[in-house]
PDB file of N, CA and C in Angstrom:
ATOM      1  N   UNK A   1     -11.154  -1.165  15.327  1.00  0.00           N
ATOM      2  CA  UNK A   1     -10.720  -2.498  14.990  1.00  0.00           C
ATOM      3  C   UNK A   1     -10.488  -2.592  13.483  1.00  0.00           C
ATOM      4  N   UNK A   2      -9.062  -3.201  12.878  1.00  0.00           N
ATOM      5  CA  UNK A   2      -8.835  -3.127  12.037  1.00  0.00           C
ATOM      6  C   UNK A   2      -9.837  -4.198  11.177  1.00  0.00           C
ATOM      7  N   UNK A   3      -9.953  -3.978  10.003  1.00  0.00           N
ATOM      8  CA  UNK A   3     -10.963  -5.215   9.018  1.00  0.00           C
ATOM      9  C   UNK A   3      -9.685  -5.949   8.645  1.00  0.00           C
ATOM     10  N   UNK A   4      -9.941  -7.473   7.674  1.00  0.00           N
ATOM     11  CA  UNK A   4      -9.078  -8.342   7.804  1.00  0.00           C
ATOM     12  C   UNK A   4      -8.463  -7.784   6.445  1.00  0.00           C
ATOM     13  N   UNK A   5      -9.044  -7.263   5.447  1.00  0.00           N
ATOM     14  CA  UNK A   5      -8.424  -6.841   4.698  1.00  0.00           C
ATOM     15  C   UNK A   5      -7.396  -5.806   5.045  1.00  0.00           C
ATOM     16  N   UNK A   6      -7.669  -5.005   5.653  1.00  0.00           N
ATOM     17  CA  UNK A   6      -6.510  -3.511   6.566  1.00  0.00           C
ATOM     18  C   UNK A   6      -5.570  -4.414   6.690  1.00  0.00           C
ATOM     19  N   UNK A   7      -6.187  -5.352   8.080  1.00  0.00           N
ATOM     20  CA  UNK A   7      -4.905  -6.178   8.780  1.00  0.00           C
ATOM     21  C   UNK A   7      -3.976  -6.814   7.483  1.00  0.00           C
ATOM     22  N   UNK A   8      -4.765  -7.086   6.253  1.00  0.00           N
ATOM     23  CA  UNK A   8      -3.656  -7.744   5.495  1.00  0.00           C
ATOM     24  C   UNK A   8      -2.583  -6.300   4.529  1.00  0.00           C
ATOM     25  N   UNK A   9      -2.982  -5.436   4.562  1.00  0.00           N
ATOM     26  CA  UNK A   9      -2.393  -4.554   3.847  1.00  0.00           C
ATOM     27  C   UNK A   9      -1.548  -3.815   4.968  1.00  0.00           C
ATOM     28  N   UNK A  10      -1.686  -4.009   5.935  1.00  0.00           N
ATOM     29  CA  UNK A  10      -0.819  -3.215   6.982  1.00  0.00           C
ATOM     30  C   UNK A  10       0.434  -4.479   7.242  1.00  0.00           C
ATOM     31  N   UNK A  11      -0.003  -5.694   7.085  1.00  0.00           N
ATOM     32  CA  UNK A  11       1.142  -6.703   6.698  1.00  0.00           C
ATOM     33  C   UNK A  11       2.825  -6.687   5.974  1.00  0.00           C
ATOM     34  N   UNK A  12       1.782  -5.954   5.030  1.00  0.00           N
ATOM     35  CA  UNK A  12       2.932  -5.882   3.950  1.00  0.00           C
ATOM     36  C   UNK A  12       4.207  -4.597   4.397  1.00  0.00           C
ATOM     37  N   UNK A  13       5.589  -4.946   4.278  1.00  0.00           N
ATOM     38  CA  UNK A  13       6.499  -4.094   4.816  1.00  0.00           C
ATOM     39  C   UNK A  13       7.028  -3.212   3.608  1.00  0.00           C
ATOM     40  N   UNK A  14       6.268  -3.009   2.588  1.00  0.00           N
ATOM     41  CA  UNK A  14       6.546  -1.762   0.790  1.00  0.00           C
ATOM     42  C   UNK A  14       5.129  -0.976   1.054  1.00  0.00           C
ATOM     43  N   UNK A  15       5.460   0.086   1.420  1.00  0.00           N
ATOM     44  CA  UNK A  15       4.421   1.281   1.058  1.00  0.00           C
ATOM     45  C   UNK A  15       3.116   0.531   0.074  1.00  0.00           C
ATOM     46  N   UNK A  16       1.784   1.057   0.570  1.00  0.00           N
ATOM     47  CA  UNK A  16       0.986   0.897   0.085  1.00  0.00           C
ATOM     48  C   UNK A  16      -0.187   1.985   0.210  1.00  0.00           C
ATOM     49  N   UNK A  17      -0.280   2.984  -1.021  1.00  0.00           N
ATOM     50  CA  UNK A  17      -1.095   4.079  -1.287  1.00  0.00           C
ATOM     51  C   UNK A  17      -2.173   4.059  -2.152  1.00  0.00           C
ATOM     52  N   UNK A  18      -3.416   3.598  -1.650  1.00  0.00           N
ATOM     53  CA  UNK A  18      -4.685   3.811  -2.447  1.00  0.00           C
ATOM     54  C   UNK A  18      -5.515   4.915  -2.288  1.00  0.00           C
ATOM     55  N   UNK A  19      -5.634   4.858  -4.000  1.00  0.00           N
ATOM     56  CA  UNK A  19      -6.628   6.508  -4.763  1.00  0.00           C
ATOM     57  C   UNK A  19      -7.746   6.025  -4.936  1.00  0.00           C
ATOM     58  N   UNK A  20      -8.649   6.922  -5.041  1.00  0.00           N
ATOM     59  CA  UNK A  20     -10.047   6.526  -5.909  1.00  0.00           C
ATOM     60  C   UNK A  20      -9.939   7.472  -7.308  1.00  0.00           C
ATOM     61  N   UNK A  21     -11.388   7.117  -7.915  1.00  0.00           N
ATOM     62  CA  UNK A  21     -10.654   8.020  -9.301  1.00  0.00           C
ATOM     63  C   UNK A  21     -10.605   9.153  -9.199  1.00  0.00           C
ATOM     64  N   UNK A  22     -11.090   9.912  -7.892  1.00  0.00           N
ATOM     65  CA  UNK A  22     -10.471  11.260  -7.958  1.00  0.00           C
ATOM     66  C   UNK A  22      -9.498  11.888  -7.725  1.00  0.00           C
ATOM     67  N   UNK A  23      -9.000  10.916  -7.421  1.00  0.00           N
ATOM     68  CA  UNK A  23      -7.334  10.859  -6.985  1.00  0.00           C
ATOM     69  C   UNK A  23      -7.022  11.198  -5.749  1.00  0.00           C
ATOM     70  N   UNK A  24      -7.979  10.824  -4.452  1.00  0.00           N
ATOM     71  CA  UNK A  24      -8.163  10.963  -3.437  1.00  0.00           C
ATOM     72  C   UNK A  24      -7.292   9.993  -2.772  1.00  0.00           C
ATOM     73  N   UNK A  25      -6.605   9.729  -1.733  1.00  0.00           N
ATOM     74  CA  UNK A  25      -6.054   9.102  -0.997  1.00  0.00           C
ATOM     75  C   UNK A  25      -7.111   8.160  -0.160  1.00  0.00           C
ATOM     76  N   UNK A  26      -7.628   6.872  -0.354  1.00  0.00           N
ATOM     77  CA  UNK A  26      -8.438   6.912   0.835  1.00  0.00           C
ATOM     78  C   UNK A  26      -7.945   5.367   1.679  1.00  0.00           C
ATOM     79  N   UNK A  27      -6.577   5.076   1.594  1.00  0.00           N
ATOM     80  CA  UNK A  27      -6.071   4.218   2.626  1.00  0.00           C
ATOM     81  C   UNK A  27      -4.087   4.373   2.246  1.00  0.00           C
ATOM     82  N   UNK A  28      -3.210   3.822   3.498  1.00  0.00           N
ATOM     83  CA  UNK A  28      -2.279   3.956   3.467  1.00  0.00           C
ATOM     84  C   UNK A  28      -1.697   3.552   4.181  1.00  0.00           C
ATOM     85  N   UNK A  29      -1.053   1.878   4.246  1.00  0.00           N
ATOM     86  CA  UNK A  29      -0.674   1.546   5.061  1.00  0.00           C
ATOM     87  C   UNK A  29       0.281   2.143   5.879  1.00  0.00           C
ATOM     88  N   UNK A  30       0.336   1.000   7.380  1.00  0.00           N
ATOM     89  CA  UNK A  30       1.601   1.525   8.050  1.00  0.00           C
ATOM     90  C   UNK A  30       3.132   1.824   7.309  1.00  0.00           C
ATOM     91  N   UNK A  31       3.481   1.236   6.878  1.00  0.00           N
ATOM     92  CA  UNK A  31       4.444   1.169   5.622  1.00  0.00           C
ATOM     93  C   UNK A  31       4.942   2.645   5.280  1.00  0.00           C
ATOM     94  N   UNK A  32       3.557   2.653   4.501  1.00  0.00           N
ATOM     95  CA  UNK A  32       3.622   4.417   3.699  1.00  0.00           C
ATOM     96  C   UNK A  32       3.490   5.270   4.835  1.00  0.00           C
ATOM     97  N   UNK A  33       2.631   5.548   5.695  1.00  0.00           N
ATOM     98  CA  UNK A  33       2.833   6.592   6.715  1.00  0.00           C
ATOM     99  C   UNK A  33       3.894   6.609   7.178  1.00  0.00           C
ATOM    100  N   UNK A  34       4.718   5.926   7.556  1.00  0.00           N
ATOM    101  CA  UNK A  34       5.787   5.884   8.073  1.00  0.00           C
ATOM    102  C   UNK A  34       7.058   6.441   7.074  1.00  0.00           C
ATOM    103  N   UNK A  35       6.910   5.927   5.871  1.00  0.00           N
ATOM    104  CA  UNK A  35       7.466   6.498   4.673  1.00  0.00           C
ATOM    105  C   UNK A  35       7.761   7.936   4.192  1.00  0.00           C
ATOM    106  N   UNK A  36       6.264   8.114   4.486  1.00  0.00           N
ATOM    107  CA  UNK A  36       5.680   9.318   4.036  1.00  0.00           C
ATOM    108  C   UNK A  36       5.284  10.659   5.080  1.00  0.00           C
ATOM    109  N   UNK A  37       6.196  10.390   6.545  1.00  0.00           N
ATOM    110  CA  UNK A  37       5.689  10.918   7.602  1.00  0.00           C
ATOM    111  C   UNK A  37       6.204  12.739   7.421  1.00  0.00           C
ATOM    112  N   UNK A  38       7.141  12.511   7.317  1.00  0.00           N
ATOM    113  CA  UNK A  38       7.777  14.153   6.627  1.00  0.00           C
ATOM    114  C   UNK A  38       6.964  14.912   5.531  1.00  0.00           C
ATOM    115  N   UNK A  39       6.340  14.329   4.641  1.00  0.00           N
ATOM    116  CA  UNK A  39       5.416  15.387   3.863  1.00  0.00           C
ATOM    117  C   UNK A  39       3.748  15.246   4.696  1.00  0.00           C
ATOM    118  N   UNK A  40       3.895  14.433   5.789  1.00  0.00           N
ATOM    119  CA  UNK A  40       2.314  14.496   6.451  1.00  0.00           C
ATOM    120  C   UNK A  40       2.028  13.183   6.916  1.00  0.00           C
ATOM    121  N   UNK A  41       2.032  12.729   6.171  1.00  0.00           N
ATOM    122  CA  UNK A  41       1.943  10.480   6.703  1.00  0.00           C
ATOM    123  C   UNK A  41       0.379  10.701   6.807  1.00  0.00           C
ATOM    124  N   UNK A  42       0.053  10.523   8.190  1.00  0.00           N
ATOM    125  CA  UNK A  42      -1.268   9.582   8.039  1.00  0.00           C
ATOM    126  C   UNK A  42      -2.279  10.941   7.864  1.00  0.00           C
ATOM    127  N   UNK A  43      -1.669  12.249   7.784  1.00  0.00           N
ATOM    128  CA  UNK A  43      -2.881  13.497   7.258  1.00  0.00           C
ATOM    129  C   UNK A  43      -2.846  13.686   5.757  1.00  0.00           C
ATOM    130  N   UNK A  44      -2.136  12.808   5.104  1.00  0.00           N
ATOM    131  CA  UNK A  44      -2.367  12.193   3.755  1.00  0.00           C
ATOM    132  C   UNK A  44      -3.723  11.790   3.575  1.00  0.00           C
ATOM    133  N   UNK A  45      -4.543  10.892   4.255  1.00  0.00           N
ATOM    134  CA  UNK A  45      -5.960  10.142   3.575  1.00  0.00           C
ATOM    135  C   UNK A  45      -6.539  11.137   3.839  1.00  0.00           C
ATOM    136  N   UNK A  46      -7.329  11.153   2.712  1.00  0.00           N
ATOM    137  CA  UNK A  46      -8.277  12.320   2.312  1.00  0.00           C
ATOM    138  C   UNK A  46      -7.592  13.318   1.448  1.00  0.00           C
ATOM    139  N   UNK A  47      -6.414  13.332   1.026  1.00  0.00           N
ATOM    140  CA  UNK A  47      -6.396  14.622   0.260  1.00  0.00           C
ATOM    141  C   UNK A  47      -6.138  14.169  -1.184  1.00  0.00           C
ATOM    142  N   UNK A  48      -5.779  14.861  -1.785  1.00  0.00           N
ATOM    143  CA  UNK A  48      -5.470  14.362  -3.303  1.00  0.00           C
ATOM    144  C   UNK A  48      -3.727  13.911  -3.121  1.00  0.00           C
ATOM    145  N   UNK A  49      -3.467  12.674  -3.836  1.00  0.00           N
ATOM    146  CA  UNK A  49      -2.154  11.973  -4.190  1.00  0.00           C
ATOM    147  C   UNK A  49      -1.634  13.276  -5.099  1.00  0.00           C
ATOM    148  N   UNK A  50      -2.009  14.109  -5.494  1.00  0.00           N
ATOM    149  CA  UNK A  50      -0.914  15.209  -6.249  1.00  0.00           C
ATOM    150  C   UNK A  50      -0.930  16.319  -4.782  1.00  0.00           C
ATOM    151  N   UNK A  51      -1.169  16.596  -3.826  1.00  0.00           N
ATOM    152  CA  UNK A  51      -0.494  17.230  -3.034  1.00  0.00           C
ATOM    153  C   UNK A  51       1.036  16.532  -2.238  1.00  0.00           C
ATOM    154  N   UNK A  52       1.334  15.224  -2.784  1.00  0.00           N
ATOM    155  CA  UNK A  52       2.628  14.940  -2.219  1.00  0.00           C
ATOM    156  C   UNK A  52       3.900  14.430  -3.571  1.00  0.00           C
ATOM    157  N   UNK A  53       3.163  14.913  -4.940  1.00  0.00           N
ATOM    158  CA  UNK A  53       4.060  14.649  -5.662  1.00  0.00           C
ATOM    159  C   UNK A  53       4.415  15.740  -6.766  1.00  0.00           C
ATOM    160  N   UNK A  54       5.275  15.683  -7.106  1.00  0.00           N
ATOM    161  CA  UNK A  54       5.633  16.879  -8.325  1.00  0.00           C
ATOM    162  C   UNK A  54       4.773  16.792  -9.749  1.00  0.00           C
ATOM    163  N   UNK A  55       5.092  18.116 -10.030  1.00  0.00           N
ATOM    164  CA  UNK A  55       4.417  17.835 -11.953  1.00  0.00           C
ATOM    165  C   UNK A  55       4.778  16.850 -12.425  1.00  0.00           C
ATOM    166  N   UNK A  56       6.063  16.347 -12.619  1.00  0.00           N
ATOM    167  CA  UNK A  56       6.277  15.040 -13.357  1.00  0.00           C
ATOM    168  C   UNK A  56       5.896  14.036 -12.921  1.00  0.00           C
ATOM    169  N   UNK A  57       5.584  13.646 -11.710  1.00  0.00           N
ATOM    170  CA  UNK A  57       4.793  12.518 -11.226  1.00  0.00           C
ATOM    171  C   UNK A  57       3.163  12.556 -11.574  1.00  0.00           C
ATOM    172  N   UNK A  58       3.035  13.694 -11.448  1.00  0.00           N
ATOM    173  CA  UNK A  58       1.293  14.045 -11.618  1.00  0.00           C
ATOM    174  C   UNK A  58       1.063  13.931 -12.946  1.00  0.00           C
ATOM    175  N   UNK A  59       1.870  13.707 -14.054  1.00  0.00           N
ATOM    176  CA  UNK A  59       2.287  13.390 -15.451  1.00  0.00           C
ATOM    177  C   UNK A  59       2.034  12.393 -15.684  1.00  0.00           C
ATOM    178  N   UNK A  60       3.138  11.555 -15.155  1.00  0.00           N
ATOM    179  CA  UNK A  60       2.967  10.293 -15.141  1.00  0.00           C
ATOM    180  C   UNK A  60       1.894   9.053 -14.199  1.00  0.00           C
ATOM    181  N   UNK A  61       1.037  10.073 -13.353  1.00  0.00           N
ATOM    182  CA  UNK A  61       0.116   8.688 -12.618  1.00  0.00           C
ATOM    183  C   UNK A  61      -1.531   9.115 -13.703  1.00  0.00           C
ATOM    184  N   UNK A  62      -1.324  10.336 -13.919  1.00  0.00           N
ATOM    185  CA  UNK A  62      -2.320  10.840 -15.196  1.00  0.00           C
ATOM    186  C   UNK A  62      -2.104  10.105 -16.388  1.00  0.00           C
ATOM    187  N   UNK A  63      -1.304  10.099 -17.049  1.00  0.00           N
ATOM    188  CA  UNK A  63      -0.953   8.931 -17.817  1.00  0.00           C
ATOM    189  C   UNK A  63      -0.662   7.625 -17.656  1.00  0.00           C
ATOM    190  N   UNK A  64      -0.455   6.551 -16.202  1.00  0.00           N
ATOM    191  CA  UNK A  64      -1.034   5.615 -16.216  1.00  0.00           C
ATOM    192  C   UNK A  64      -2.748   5.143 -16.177  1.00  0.00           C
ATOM    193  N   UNK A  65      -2.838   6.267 -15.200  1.00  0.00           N
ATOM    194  CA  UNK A  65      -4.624   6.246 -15.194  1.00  0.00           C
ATOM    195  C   UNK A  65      -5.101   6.585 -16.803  1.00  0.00           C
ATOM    196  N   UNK A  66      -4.953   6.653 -17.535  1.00  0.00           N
ATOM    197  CA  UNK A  66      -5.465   6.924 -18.902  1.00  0.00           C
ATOM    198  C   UNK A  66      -5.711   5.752 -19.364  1.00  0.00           C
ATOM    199  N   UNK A  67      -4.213   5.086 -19.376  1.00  0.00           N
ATOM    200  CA  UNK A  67      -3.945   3.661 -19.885  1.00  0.00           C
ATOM    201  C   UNK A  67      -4.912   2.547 -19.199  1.00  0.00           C
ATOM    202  N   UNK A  68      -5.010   2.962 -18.326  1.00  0.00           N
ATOM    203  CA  UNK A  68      -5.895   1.640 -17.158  1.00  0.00           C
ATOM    204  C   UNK A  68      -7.129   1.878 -18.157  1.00  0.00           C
ATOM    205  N   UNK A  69      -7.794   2.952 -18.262  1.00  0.00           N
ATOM    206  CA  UNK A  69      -8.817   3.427 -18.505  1.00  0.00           C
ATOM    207  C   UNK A  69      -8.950   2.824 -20.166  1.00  0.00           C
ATOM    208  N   UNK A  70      -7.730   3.094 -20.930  1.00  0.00           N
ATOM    209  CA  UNK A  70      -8.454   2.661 -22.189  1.00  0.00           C
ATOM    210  C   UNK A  70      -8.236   1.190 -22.421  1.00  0.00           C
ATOM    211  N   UNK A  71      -7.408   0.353 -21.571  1.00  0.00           N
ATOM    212  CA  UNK A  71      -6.959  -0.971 -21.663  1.00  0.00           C
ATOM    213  C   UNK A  71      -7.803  -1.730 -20.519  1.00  0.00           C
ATOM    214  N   UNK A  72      -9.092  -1.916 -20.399  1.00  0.00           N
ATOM    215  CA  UNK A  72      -9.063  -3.162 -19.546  1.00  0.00           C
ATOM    216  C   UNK A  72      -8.581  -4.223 -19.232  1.00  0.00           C
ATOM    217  N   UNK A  73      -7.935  -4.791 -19.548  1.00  0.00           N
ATOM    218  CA  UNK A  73      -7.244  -5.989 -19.167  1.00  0.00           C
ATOM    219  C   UNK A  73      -6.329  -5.654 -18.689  1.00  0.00           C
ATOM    220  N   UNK A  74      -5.127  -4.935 -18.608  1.00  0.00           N
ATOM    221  CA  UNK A  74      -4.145  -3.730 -18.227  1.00  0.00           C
ATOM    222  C   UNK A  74      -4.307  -4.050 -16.817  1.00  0.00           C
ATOM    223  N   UNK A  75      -3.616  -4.367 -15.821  1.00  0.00           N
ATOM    224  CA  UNK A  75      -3.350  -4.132 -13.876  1.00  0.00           C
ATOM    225  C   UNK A  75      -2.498  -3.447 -13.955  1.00  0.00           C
ATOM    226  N   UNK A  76      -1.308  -3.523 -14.391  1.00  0.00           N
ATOM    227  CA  UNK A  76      -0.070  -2.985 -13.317  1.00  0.00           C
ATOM    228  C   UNK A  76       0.682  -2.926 -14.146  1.00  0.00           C
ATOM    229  N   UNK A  77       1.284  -0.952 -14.190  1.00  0.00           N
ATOM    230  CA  UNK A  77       2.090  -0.643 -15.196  1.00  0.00           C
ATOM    231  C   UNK A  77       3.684  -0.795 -14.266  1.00  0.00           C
ATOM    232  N   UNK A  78       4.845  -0.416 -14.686  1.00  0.00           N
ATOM    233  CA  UNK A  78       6.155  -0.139 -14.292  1.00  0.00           C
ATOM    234  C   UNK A  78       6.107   1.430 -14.352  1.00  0.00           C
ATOM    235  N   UNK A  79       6.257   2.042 -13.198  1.00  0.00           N
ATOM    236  CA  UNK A  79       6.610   4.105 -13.475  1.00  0.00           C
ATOM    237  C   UNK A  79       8.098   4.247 -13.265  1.00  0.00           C
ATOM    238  N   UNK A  80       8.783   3.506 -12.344  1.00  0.00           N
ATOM    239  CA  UNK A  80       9.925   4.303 -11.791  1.00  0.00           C
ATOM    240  C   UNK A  80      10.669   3.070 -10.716  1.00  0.00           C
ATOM    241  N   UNK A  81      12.111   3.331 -10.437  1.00  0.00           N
ATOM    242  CA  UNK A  81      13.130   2.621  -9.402  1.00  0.00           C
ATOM    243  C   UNK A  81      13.666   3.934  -8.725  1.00  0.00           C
ATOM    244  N   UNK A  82      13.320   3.781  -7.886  1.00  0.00           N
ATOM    245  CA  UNK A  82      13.483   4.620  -6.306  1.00  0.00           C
ATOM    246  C   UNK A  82      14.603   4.088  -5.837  1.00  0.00           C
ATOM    247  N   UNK A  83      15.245   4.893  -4.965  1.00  0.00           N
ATOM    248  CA  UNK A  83      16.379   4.436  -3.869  1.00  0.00           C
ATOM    249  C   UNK A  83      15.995   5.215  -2.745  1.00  0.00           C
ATOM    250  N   UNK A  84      15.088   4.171  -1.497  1.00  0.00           N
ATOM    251  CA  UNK A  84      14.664   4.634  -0.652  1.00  0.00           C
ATOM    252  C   UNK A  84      15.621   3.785   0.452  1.00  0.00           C
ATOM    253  N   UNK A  85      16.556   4.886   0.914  1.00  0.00           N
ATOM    254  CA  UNK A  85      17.472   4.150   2.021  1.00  0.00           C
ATOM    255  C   UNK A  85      18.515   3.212   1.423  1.00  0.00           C
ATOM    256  N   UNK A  86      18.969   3.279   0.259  1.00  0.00           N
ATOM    257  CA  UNK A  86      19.974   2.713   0.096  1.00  0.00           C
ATOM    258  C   UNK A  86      19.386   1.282  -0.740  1.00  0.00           C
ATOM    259  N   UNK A  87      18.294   1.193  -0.498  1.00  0.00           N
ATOM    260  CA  UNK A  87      17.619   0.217  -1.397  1.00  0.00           C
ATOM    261  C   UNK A  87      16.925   0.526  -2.484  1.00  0.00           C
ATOM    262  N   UNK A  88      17.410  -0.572  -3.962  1.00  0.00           N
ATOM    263  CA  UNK A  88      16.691  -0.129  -5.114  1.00  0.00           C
ATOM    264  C   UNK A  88      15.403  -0.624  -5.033  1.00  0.00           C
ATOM    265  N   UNK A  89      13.937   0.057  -5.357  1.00  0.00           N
ATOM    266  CA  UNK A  89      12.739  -0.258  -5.480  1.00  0.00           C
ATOM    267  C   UNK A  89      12.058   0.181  -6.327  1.00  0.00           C
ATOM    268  N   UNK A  90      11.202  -1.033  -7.105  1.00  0.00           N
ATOM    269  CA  UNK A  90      10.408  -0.792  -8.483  1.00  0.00           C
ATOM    270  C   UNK A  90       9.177  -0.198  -7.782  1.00  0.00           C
ATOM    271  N   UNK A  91       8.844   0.613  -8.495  1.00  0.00           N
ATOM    272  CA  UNK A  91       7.156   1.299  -8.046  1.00  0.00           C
ATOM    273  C   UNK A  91       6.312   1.279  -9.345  1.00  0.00           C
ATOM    274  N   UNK A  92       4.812   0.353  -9.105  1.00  0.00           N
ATOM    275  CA  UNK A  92       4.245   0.448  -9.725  1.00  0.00           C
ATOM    276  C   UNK A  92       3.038   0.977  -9.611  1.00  0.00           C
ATOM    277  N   UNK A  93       2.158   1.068 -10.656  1.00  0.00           N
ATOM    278  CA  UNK A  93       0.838   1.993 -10.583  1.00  0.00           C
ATOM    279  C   UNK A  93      -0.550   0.343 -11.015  1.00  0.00           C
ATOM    280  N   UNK A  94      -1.260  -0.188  -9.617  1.00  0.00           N
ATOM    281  CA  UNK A  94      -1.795  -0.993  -9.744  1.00  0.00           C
ATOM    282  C   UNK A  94      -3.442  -0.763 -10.416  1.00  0.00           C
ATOM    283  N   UNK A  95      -3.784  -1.526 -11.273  1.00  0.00           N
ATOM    284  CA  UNK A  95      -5.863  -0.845 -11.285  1.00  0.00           C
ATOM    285  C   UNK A  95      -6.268  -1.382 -10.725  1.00  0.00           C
ATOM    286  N   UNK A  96      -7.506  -1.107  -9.754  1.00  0.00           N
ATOM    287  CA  UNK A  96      -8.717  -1.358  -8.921  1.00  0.00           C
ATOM    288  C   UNK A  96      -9.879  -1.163  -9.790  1.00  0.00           C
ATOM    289  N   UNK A  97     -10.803  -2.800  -9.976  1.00  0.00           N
ATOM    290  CA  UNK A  97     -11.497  -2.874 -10.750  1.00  0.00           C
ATOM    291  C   UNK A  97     -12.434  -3.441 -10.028  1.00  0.00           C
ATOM    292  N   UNK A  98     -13.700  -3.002 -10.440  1.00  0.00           N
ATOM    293  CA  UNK A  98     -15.216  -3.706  -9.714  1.00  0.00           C
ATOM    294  C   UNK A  98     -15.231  -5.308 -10.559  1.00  0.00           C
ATOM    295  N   UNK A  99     -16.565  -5.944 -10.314  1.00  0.00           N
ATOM    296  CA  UNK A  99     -16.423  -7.381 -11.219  1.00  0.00           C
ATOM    297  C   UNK A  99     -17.194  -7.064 -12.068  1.00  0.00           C
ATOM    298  N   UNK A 100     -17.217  -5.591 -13.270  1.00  0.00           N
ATOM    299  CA  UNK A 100     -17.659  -5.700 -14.361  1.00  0.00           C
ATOM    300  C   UNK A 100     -16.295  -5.196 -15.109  1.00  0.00           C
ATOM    301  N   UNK A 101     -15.567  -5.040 -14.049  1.00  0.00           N
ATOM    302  CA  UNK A 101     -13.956  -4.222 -14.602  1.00  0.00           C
ATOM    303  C   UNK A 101     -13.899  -3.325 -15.117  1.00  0.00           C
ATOM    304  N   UNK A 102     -14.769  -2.514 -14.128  1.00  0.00           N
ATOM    305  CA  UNK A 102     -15.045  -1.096 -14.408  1.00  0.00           C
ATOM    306  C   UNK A 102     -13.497  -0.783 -13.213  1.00  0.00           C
ATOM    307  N   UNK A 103     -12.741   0.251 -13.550  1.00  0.00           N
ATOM    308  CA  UNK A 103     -11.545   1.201 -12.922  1.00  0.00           C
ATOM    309  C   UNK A 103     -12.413   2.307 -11.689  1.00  0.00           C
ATOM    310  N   UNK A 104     -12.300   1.440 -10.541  1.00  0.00           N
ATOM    311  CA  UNK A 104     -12.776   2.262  -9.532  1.00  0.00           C
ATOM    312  C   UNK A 104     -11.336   3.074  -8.255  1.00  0.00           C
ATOM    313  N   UNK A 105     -10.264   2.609  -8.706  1.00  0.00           N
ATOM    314  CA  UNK A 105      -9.463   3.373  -8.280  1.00  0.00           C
ATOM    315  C   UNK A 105      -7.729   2.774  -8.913  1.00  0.00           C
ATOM    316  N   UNK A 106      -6.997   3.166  -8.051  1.00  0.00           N
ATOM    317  CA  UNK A 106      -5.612   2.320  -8.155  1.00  0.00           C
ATOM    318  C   UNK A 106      -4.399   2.119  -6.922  1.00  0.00           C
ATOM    319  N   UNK A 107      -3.343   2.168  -6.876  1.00  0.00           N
ATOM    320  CA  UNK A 107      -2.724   2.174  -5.951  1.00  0.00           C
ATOM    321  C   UNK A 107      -0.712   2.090  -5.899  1.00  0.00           C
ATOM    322  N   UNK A 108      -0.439   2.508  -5.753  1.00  0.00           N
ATOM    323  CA  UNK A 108       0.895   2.729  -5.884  1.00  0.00           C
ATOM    324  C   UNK A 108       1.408   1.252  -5.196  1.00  0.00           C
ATOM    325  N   UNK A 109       2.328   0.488  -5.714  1.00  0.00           N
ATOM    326  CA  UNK A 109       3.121  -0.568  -4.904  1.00  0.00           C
ATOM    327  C   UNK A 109       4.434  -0.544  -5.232  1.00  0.00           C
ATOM    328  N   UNK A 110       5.153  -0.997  -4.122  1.00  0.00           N
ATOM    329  CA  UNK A 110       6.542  -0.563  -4.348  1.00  0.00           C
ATOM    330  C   UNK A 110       7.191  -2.180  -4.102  1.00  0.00           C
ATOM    331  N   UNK A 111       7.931  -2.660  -4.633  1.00  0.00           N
ATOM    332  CA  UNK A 111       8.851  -3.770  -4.831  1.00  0.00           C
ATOM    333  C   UNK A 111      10.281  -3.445  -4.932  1.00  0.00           C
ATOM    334  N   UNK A 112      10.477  -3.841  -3.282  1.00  0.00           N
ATOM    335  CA  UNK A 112      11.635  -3.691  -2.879  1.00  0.00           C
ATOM    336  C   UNK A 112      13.369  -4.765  -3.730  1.00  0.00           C
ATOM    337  N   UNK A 113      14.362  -4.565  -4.479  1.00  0.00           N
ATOM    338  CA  UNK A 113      14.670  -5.481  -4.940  1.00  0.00           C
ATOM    339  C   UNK A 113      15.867  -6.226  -3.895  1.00  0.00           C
ATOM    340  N   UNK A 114      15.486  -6.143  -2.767  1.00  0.00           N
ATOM    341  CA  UNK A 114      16.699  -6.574  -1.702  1.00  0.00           C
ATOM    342  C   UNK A 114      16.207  -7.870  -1.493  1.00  0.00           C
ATOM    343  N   UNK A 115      17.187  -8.811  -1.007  1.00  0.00           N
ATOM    344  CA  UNK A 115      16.511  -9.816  -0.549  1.00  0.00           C
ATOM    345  C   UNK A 115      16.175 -10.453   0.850  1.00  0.00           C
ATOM    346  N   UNK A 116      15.451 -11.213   1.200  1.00  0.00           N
ATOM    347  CA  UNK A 116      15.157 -11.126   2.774  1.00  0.00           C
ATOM    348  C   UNK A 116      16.549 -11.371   3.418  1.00  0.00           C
ATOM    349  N   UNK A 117      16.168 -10.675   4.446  1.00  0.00           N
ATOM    350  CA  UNK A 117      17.522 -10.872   5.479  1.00  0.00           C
ATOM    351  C   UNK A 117      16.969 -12.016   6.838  1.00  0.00           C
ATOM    352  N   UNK A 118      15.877 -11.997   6.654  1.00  0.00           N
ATOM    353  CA  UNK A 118      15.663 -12.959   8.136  1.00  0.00           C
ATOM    354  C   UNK A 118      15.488 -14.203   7.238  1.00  0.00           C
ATOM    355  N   UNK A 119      15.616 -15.912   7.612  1.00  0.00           N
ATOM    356  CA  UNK A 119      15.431 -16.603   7.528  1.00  0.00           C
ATOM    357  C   UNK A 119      14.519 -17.704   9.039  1.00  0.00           C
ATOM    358  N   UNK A 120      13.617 -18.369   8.821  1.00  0.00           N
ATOM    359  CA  UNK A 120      13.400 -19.180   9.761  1.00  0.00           C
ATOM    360  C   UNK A 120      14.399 -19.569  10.006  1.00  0.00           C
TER     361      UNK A 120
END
């Protein structure tokens, strides 16, 4: 049974990939598995977020995690615009902070720039 938090992150229709600070994978919504099903999808949680990305990515989420780290106040940097399917999407690198705002992990979010197609 999903928790209400899952249920709300499996909601969301933009990939959603959370690390801890070891850079462990340890959730991923439906979204991202589905996304991400060709390099592994849901045999992703548990391994390290640099077994599905290149040196230059592993560059750059090492160097946002730095920044989180020396900036507390700092959430959510800008890394990159993707074209996944024909759609442009901002991807950012979010911090996960306890309530002393200590950096206990982070999470990749992707912001799709299309606009809705369904209306009520």
């Amino acid at each position: 049974m999903l928790t209400f938090f899952e249920a709300l992150l499996h909601a969301d229709d933009e990939p959603i990939v959370i690390c801890n600070m070891e850079h462990s994978i340890v959730f991923m919504n439906a979204t991202a598995m589905e996304r991400y099903a060709k390099r592994g999808g849901k045999e992703l949680v548990g391994k390290s977020i640099f077994d599905c990305h290149n040196a230059h990515s592993k560059e750059i989420i090492l160097s946002v995690v730095e920044k989180f780290l020396q900036t507390p106040d700092l959430t959510k940097v800008y890394t990159y615009t993707k074209n996944w399917d024909g759609e442009d999407t901002d991807v950012y690198m979010v911090a996960l902070r306890d309530t002393a705002n200590k950096m206990i992990g982070y999470y990749e979010k992707h912001e799709s720039r299309i606009h809705e197609r369904e209306r009520l």
